[in-house]
Protein backbone atom coordinates (compact mmCIF):
# COMPACT_ATOMS: atom_id res chain seq x y z
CA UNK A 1 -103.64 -17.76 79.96
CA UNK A 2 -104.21 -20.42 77.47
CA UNK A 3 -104.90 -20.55 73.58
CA UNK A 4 -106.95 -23.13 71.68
CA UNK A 5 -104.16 -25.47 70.54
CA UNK A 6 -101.14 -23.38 71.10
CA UNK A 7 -100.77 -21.92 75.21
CA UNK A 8 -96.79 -21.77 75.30
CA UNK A 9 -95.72 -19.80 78.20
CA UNK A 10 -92.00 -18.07 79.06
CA UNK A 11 -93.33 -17.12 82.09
CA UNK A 12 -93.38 -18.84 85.71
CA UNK A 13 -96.84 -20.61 84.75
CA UNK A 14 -95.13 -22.11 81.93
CA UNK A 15 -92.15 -23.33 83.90
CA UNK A 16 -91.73 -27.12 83.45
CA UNK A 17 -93.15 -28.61 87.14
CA UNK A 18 -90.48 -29.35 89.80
CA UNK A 19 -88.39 -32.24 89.23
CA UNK A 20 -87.95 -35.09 91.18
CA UNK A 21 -84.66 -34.97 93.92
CA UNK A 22 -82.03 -36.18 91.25
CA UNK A 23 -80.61 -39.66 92.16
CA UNK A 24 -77.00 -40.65 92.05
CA UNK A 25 -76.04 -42.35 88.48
CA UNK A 26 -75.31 -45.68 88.88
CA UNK A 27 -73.24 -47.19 85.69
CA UNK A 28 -74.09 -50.58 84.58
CA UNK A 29 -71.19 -51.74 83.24
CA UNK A 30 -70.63 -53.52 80.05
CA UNK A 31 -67.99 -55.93 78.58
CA UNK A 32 -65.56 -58.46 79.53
CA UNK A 33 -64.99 -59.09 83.36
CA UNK A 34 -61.79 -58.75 84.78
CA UNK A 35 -59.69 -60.86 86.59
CA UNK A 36 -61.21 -59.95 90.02
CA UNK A 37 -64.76 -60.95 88.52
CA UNK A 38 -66.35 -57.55 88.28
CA UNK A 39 -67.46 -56.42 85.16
CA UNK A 40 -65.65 -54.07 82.87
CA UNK A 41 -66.52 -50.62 82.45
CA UNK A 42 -64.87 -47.23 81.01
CA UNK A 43 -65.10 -45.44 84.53
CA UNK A 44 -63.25 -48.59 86.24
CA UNK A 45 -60.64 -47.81 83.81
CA UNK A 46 -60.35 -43.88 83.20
CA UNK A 47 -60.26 -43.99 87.29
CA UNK A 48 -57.36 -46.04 87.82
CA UNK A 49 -55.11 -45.44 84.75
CA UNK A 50 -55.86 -41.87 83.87
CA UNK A 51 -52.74 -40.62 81.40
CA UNK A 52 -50.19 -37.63 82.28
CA UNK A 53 -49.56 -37.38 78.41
CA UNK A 54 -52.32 -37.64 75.80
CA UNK A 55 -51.76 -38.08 72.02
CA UNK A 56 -52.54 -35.56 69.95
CA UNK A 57 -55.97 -34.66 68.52
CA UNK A 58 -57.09 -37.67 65.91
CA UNK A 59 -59.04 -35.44 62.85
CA UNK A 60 -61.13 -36.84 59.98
CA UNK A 61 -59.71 -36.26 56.37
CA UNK A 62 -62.10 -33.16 56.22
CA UNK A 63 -60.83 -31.70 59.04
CA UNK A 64 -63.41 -32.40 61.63
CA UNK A 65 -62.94 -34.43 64.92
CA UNK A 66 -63.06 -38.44 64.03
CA UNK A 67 -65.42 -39.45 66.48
CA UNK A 68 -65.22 -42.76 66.41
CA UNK A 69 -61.10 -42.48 67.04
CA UNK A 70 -61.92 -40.10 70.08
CA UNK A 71 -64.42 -43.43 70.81
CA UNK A 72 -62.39 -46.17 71.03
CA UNK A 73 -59.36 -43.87 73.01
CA UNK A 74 -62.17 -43.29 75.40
CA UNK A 75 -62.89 -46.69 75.95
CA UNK A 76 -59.44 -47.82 76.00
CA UNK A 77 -58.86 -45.02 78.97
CA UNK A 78 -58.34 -41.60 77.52
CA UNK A 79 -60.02 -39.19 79.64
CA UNK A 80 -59.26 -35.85 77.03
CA UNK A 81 -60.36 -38.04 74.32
CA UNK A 82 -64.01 -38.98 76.52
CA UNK A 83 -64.29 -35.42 77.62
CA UNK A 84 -63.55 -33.94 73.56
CA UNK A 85 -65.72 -36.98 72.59
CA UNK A 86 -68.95 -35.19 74.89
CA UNK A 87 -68.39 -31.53 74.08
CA UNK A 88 -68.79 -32.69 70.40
CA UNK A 89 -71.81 -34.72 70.91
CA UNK A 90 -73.52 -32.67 73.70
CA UNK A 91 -74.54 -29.51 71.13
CA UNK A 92 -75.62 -32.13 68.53
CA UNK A 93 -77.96 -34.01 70.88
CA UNK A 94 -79.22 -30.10 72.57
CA UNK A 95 -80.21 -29.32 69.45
CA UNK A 96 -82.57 -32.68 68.38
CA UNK A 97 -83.80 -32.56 72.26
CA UNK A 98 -84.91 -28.84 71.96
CA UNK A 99 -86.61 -29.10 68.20
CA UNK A 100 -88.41 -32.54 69.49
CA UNK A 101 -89.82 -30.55 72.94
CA UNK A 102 -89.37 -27.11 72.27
CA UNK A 103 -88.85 -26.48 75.34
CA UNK A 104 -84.87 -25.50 76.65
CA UNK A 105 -85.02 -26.75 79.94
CA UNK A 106 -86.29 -30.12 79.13
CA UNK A 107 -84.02 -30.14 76.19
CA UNK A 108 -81.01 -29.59 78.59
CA UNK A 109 -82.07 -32.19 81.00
CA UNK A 110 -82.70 -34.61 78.50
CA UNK A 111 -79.11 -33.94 76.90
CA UNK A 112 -77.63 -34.85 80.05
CA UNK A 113 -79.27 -37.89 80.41
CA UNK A 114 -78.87 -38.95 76.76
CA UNK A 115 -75.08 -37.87 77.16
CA UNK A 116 -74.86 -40.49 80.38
CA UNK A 117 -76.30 -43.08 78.69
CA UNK A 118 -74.03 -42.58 75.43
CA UNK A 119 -70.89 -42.54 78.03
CA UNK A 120 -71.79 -45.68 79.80
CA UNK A 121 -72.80 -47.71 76.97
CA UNK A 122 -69.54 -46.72 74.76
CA UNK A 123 -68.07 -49.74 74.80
CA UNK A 124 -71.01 -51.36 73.22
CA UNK A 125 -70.03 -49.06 69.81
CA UNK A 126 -69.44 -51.86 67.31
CA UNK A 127 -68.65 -49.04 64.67
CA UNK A 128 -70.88 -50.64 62.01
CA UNK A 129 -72.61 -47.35 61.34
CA UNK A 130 -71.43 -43.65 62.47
CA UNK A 131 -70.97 -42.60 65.63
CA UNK A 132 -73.25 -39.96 65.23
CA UNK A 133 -76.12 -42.49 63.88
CA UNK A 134 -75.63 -44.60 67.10
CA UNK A 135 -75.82 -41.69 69.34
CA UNK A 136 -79.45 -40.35 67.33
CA UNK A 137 -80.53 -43.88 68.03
CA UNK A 138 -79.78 -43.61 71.68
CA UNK A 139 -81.30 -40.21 71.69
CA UNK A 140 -84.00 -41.30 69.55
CA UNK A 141 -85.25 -44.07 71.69
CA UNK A 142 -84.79 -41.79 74.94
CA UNK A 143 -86.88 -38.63 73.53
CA UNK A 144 -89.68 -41.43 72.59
CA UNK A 145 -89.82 -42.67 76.63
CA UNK A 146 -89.50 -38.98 78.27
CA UNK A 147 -92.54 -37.50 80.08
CA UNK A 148 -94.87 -35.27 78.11
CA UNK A 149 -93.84 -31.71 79.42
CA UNK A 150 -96.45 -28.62 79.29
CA UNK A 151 -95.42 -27.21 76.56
CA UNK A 152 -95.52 -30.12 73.88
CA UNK A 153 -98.80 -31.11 75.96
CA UNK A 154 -99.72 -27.08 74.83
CA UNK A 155 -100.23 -27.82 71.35
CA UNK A 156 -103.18 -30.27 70.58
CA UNK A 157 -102.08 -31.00 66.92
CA UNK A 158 -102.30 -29.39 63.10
CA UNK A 159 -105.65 -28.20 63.06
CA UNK A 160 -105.81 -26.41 66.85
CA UNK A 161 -102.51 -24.93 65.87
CA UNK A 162 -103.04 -23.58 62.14
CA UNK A 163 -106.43 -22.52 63.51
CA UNK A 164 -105.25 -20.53 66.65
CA UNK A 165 -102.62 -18.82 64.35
CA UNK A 166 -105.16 -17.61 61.08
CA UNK A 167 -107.35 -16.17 64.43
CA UNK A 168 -104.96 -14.44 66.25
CA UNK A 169 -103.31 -12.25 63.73
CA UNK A 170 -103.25 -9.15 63.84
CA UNK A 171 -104.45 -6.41 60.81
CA UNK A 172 -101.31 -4.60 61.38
CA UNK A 173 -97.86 -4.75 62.85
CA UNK A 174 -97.55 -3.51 66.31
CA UNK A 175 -96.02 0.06 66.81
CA UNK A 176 -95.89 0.26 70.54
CA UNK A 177 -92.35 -1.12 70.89
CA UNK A 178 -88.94 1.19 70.32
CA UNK A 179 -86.94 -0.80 67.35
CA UNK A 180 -84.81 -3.38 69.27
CA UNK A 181 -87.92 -4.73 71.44
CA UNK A 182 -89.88 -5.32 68.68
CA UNK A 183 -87.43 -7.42 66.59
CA UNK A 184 -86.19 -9.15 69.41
CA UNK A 185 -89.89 -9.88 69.90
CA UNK A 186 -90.73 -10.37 65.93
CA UNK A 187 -87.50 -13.05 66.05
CA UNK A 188 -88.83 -14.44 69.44
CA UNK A 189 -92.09 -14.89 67.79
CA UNK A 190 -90.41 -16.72 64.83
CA UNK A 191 -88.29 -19.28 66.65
CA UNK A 192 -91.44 -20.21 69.17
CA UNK A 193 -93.80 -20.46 65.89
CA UNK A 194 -91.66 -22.78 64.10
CA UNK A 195 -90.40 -24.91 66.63
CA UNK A 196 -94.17 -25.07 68.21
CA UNK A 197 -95.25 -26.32 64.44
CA UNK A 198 -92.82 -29.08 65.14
CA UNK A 199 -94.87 -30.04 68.42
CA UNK A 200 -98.28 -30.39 66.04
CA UNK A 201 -96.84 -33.72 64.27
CA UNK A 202 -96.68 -36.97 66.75
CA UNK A 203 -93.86 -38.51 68.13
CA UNK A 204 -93.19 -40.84 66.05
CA UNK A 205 -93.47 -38.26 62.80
CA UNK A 206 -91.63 -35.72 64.71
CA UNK A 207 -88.70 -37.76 65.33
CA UNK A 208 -88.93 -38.89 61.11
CA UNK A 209 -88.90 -35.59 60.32
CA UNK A 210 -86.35 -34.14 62.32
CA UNK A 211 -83.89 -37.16 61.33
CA UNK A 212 -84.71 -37.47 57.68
CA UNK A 213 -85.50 -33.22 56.37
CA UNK A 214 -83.33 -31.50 59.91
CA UNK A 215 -80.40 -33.81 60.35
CA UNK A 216 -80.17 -35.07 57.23
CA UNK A 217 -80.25 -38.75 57.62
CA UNK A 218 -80.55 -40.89 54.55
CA UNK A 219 -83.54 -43.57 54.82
CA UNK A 220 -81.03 -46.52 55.67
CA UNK A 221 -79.71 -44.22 58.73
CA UNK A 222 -82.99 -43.35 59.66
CA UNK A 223 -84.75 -46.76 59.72
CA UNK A 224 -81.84 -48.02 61.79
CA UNK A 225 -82.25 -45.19 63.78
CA UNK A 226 -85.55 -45.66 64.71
CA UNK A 227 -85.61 -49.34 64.47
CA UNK A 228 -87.89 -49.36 61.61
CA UNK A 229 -88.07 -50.22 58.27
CA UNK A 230 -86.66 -48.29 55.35
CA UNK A 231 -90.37 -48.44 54.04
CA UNK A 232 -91.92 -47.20 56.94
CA UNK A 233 -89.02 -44.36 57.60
CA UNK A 234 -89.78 -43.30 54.01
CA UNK A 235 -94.21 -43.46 54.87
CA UNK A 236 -93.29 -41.62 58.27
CA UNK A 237 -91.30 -39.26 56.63
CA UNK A 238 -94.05 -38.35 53.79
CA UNK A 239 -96.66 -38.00 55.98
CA UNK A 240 -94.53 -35.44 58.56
CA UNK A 241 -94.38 -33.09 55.45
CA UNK A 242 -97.98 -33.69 54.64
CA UNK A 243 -98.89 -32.00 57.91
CA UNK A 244 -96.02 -29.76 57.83
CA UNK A 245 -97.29 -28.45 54.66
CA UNK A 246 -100.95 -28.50 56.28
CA UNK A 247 -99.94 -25.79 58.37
CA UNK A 248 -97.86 -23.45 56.20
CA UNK A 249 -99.94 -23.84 52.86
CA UNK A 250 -101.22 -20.03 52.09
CA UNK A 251 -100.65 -19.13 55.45
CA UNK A 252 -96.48 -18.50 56.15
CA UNK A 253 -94.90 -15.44 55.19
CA UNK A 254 -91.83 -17.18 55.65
CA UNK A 255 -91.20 -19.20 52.97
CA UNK A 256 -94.17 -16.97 50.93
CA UNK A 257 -93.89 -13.63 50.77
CA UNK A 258 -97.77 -13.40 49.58
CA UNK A 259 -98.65 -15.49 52.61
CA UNK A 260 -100.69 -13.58 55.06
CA UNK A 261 -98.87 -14.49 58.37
CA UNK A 262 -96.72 -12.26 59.64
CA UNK A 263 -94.31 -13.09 62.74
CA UNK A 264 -94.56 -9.37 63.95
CA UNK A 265 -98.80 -9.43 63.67
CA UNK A 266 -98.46 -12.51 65.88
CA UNK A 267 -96.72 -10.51 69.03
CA UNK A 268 -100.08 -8.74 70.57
CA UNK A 269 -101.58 -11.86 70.14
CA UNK A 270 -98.50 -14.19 72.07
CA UNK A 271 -97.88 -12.44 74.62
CA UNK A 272 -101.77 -11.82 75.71
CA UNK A 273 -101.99 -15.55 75.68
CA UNK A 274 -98.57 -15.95 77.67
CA UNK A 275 -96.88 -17.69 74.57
CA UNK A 276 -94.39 -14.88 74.82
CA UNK A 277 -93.05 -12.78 77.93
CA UNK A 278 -91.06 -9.98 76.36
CA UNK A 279 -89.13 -9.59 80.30
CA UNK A 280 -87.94 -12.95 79.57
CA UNK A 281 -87.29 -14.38 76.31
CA UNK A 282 -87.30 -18.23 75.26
CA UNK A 283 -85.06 -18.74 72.59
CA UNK A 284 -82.95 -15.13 72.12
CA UNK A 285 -81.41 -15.83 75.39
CA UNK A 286 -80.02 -19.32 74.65
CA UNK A 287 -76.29 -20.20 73.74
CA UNK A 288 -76.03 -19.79 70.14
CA UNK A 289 -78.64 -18.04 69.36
CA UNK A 290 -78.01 -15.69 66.61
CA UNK A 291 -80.66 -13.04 64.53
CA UNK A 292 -83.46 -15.35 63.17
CA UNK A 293 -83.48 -15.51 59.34
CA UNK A 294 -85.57 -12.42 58.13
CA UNK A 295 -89.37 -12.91 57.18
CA UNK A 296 -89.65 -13.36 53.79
CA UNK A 297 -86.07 -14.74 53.02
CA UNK A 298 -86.74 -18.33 52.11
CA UNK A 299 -89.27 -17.17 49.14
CA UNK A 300 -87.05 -17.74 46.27
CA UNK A 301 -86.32 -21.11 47.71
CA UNK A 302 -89.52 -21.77 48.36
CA UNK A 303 -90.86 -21.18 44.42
CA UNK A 304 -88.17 -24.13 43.55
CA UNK A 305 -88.67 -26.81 46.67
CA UNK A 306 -91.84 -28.12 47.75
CA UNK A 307 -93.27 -26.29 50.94
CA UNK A 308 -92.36 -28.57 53.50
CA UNK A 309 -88.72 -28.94 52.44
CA UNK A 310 -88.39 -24.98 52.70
CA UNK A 311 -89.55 -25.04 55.54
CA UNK A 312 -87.21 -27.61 56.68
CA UNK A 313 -84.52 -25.08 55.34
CA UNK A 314 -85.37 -22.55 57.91
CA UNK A 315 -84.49 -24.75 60.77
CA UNK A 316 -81.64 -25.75 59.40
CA UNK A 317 -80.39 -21.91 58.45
CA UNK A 318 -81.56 -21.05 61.82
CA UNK A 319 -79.69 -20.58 65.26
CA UNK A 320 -77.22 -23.46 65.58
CA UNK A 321 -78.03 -23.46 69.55
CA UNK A 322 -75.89 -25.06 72.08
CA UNK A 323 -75.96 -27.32 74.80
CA UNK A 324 -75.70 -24.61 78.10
CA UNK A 325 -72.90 -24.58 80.17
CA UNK A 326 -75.44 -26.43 82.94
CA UNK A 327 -75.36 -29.27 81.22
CA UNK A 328 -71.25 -30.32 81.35
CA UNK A 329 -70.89 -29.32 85.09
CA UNK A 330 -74.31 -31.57 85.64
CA UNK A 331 -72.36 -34.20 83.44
CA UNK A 332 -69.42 -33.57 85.75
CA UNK A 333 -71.43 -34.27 88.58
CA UNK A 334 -72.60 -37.50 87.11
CA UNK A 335 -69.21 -38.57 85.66
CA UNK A 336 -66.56 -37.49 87.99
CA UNK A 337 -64.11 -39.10 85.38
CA UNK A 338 -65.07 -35.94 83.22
CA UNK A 339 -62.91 -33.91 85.65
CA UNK A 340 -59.80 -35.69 85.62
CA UNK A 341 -56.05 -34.05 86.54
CA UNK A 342 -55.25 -32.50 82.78
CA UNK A 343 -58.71 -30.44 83.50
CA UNK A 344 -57.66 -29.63 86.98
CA UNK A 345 -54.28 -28.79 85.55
CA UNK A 346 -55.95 -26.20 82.93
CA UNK A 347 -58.14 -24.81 85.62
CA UNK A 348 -54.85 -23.81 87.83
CA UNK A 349 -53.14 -22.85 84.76
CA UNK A 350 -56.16 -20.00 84.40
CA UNK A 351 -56.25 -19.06 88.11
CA UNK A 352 -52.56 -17.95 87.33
CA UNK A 353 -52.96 -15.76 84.63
């Protein structure tokens, strides 16, 4: 079943199509050739001089991994460091894949591939501009090439999706589910509202607005990013909160508490029209996911930012989801330099105990 403007599906209808038989990666290889003429690459080298001893963790004054240390160890042949390197990066990149398609099973696939291309291009890193910022450009350019899926293709833009929503809401809040159901339901409702807004802007706004209001990018990082100007980040930017503000102008309770649209008066309503399947939830399900902020809770910061910044604060204070476990043993698969012996070592080291 379908909506005007809005027909997200949990259920096998809405399943993203078959893929295509996955081919073997093939890394191109970058960098200096060696002396038997082939080129240099970071697999040639994690393969053949992988290290029984490993130096100790490299942190950033603040106390957070330094990526770009755990970068350069990986190129110069540090498995640990490669493999630490990808569990840091491979939530960060889930998360900007899943808010750009809103959908988690393209958002995993597209991790992976973002993750293989970030791997094999490594030594390229020139360290002019955060490791994170290079990787967001990788991803960037990636999410901007991938294949429509259903359920961004489910959402026909601001006006279909504002309008399906002020039609389908109910008078009163469903009382036909025992107390857990319906606010597992009410916070399913949330999450697939907000993160289906995100599919009404374009692409190229999208990306903008995820970058410059979600991840916080400045409008230097952003333009580079993108490959734009600082100007144009800036005009893609403004008009992303135009529409976001479009659609949550006297309509979300959210970041309004007088705001007539209630995430609980929208659950009769999604799941007759096979946005929701309460057997088998979207988002509540995912790693990471944690109870959706409360309906309602962003008011007070709503009265002192503009509308389209508060909302930006409920993605942000939302459910800091991570990459599933899928993803690493697919990158394994791809990379077999992932699993090296210090991983083997850990995984006998379990089987013992």
């Amino acid at each position: 079943m379908s909506g005007p403007g809005w027909t997200w599906s949990s259920g096998p209808a809405g399943r993203r199509p078959t893929k295509q038989r996955r081919r073997s990666v093939k890394f191109r290889s970058v960098g200096r050739r060696s002396r038997s003429s082939r080129r240099w690459s970071p697999w040639n080298t994690l393969r053949s001089s992988l290290r029984a001893t490993v130096p100790p963790e490299i942190h950033a004054a603040g106390g957070g991994p330094d990526l770009e240390g755990l970068a350069r160890r990986a190129v110069a042949g540090d498995a640990r460091a490669l493999e630490e390197l990808c569990r840091h990066l491979q939530d960060l990149v889930y998360r900007l894949a899943l808010r750009f398609s809103s959908d988690p099973e393209a958002a995993a696939d597209a991790t992976q591939e973002i993750l293989i291309l970030v791997i094999t291009h490594l030594a390229e890193f020139e360290g002019r501009s955060k490791l994170t910022t290079w990787v967001y450009t990788i991803a960037s350019r990636h999410l901007l090439r991938s294949v429509r899926g259903p359920v961004e293709l489910s959402v026909a833009g601001p006006e279909p999706f504002a309008d399906w929503l002020d039609r389908n809401l109910a008078p009163d809040s469903p009382d036909h589910f025992d107390e857990a159901e319906y606010r597992l339901l009410a916070g399913e409702v949330r999450l697939a509202c907000t993160y289906g807004m995100l599919l009404a802007l374009s692409r190229p706004l999208r990306l903008a607005y995820l970058l410059g209001d979600l991840v916080g990018l400045s409008d230097v990082d952003g333009a580079q990013t993108l490959g734009i100007t600082r100007e144009a980040f800036r005009q893609r930017l403004a008009r992303a909160r135009t529409v976001m503000r479009g659609i949550i102008a006297d309509r979300c309770g959210l970041v309004r508490a007088e705001h007539p649209c209630r995430c609980d008066r929208q659950i009769d309503s999604s799941i007759a029209y096979g946005i929701l399947d309460p057997r088998r939830p979207v988002f509540s399900t995912l790693p990471g996911a944690a109870a959706p902020i409360p309906a309602g809770s962003l008011s007070a910061a709503a009265r002192e930012l503009d509308l389209a910044t508060a909302i930006a604060e409920a993605y942000r204070s939302g459910p800091q989801f991570r990459a599933p476990e899928r993803v690493w043993r697919s990158l394994q698969r791809a990379c077999p330099a992932l699993t090296g012996p210090h991983e083997q070592a850990d995984r006998a080291d379990r089987s013992e105990t």
